[in-house]
C-alpha atoms as a PDB file:
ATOM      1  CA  UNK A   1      91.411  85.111  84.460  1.00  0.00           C
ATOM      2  CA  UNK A   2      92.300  85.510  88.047  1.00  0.00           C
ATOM      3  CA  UNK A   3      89.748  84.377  90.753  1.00  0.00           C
ATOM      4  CA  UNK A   4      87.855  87.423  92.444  1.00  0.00           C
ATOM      5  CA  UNK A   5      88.442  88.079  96.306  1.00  0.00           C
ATOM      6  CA  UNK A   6      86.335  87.228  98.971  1.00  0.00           C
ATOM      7  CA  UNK A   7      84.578  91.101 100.173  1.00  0.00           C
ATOM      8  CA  UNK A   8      84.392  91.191 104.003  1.00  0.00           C
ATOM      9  CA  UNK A   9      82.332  93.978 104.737  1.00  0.00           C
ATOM     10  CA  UNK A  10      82.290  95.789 108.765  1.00  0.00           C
ATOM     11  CA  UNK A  11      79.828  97.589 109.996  1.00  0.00           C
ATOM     12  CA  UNK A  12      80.155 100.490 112.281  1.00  0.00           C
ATOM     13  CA  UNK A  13      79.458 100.478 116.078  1.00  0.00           C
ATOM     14  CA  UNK A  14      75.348 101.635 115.326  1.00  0.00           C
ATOM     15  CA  UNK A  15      74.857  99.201 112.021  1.00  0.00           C
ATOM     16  CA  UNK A  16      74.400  95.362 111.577  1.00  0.00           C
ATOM     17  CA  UNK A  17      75.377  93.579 108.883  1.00  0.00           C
ATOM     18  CA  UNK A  18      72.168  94.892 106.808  1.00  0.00           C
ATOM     19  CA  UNK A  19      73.665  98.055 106.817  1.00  0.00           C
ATOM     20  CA  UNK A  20      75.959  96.749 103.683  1.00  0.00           C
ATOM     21  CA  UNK A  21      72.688  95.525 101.794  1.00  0.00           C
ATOM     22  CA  UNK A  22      72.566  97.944  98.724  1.00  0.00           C
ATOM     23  CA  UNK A  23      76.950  97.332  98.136  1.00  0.00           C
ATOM     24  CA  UNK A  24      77.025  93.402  98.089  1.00  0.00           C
ATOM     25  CA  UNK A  25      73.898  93.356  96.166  1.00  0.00           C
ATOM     26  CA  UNK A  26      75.980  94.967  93.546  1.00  0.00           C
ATOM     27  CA  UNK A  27      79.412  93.238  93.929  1.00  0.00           C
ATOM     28  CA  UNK A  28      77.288  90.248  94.569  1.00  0.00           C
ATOM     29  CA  UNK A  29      75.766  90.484  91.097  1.00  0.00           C
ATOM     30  CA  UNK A  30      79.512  91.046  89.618  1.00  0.00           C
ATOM     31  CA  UNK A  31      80.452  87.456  90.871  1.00  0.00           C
ATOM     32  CA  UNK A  32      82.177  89.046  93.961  1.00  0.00           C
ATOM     33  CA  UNK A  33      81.435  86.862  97.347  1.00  0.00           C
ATOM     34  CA  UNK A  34      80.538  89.138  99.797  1.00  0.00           C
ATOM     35  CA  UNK A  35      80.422  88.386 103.781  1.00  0.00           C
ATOM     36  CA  UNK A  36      78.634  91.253 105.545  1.00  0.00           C
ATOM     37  CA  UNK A  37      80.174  90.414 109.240  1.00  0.00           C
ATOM     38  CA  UNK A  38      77.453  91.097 112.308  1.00  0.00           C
ATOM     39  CA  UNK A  39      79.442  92.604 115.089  1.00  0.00           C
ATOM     40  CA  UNK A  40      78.131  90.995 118.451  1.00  0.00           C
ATOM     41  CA  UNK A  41      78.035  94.145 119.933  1.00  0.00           C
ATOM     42  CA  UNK A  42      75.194  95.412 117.624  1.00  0.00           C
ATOM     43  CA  UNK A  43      73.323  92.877 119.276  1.00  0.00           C
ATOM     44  CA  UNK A  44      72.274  94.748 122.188  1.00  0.00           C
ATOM     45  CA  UNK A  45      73.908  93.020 125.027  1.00  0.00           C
ATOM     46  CA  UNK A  46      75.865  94.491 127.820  1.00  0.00           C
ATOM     47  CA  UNK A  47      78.444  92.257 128.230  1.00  0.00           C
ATOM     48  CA  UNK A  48      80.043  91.930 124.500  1.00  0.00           C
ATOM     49  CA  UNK A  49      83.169  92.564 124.616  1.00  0.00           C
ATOM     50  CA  UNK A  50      85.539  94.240 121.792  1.00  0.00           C
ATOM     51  CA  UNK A  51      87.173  90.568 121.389  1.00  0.00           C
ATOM     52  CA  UNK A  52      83.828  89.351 120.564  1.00  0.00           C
ATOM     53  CA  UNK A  53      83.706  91.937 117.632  1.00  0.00           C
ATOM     54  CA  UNK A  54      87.640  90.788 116.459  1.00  0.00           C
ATOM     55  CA  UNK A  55      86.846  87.617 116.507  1.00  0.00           C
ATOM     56  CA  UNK A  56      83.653  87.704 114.612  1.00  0.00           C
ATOM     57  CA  UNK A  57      85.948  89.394 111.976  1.00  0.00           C
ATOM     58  CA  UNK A  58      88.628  87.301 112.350  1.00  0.00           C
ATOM     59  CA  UNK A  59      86.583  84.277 111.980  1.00  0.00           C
ATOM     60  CA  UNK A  60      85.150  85.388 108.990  1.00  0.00           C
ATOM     61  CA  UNK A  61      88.654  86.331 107.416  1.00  0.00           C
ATOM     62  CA  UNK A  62      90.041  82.639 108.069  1.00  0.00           C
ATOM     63  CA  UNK A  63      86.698  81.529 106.874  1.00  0.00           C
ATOM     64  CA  UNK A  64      87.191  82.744 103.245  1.00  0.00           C
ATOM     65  CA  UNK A  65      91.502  82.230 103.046  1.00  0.00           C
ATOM     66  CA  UNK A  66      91.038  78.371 104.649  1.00  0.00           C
ATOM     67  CA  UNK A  67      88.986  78.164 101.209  1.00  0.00           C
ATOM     68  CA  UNK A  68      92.266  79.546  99.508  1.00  0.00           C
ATOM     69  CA  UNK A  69      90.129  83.306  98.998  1.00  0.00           C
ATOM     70  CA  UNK A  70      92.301  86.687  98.941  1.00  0.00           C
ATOM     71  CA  UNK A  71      90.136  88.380 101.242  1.00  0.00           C
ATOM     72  CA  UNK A  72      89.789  92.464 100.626  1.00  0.00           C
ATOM     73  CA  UNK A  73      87.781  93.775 103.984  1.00  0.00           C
ATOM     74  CA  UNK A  74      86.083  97.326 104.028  1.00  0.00           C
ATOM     75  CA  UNK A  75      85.130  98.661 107.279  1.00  0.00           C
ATOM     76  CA  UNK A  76      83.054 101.773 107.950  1.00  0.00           C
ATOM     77  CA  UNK A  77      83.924 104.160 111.288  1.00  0.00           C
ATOM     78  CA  UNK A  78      84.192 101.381 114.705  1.00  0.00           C
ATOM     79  CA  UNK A  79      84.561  98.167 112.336  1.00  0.00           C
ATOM     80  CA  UNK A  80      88.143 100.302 111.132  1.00  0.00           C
ATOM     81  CA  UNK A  81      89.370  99.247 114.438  1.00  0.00           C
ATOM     82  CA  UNK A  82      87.664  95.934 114.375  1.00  0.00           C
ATOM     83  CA  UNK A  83      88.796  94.865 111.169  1.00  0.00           C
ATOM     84  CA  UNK A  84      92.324  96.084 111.493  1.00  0.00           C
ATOM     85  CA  UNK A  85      92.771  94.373 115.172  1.00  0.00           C
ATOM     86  CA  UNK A  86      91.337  91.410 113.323  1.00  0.00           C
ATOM     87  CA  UNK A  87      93.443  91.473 110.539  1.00  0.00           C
ATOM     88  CA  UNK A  88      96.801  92.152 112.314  1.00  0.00           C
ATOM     89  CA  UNK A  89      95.511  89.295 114.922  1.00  0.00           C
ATOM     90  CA  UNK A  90      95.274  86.782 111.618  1.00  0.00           C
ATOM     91  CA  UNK A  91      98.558  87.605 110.384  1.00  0.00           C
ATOM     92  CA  UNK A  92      99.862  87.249 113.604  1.00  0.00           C
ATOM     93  CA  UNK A  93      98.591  83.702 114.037  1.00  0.00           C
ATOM     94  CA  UNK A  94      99.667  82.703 110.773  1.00  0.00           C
ATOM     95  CA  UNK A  95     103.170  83.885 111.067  1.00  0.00           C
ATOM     96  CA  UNK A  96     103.731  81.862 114.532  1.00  0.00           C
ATOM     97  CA  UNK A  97     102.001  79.137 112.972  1.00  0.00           C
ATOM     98  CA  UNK A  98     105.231  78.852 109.929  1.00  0.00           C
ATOM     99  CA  UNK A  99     107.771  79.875 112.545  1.00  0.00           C
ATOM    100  CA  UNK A 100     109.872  77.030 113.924  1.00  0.00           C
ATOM    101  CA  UNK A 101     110.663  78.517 117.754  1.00  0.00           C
ATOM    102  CA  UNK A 102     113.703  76.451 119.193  1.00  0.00           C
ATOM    103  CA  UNK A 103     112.666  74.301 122.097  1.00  0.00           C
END
């Protein structure tokens, strides 16, 4: 049987990570791992930045495929942007990481 993905779950700009509660409860219970991702700029302060909020994702992303995890993210309204910038910025990374650039 093939291994189940890692979930990454994105809140929206008003939510924390709590806001996925009821969903990875269930997955969770269906041997799913589930990583509910707490935006920084949910935290209240006025200098987060939107790269603080990719990067949170993005961390979270590398977290689970450095453990060899297919990683299947589900965002909800702001974390769409967050989670696709931090997505694209992933495969990004990874692809100049493989290319040989001549010197």
């Amino acid at each position: 049987m093939a291994q189940k993905p890692s979930i990454i779950f994105v809140p929206g700009a008003w939510h924390t990570a709590e806001a996925w509660n009821k969903v990875t409860a269930l997955l969770s219970s269906q041997d799913y791992k589930c990583v509910a991702v707490t935006l920084p700029s949910t935290l209240s302060s006025p200098t987060t930045t939107l790269l603080e909020d990719i990067t949170a994702v993005r961390n979270a992303i590398t977290a689970e495929t450095a453990k060899g995890q297919d990683v299947v993210l589900v965002v909800h309204s702001f974390g769409g942007f967050v989670g696709g910038s931090a997505s694209k910025l992933t495969i990004f990374i990874l692809n100049c990481s493989i290319r040989k650039f001549p010197s």
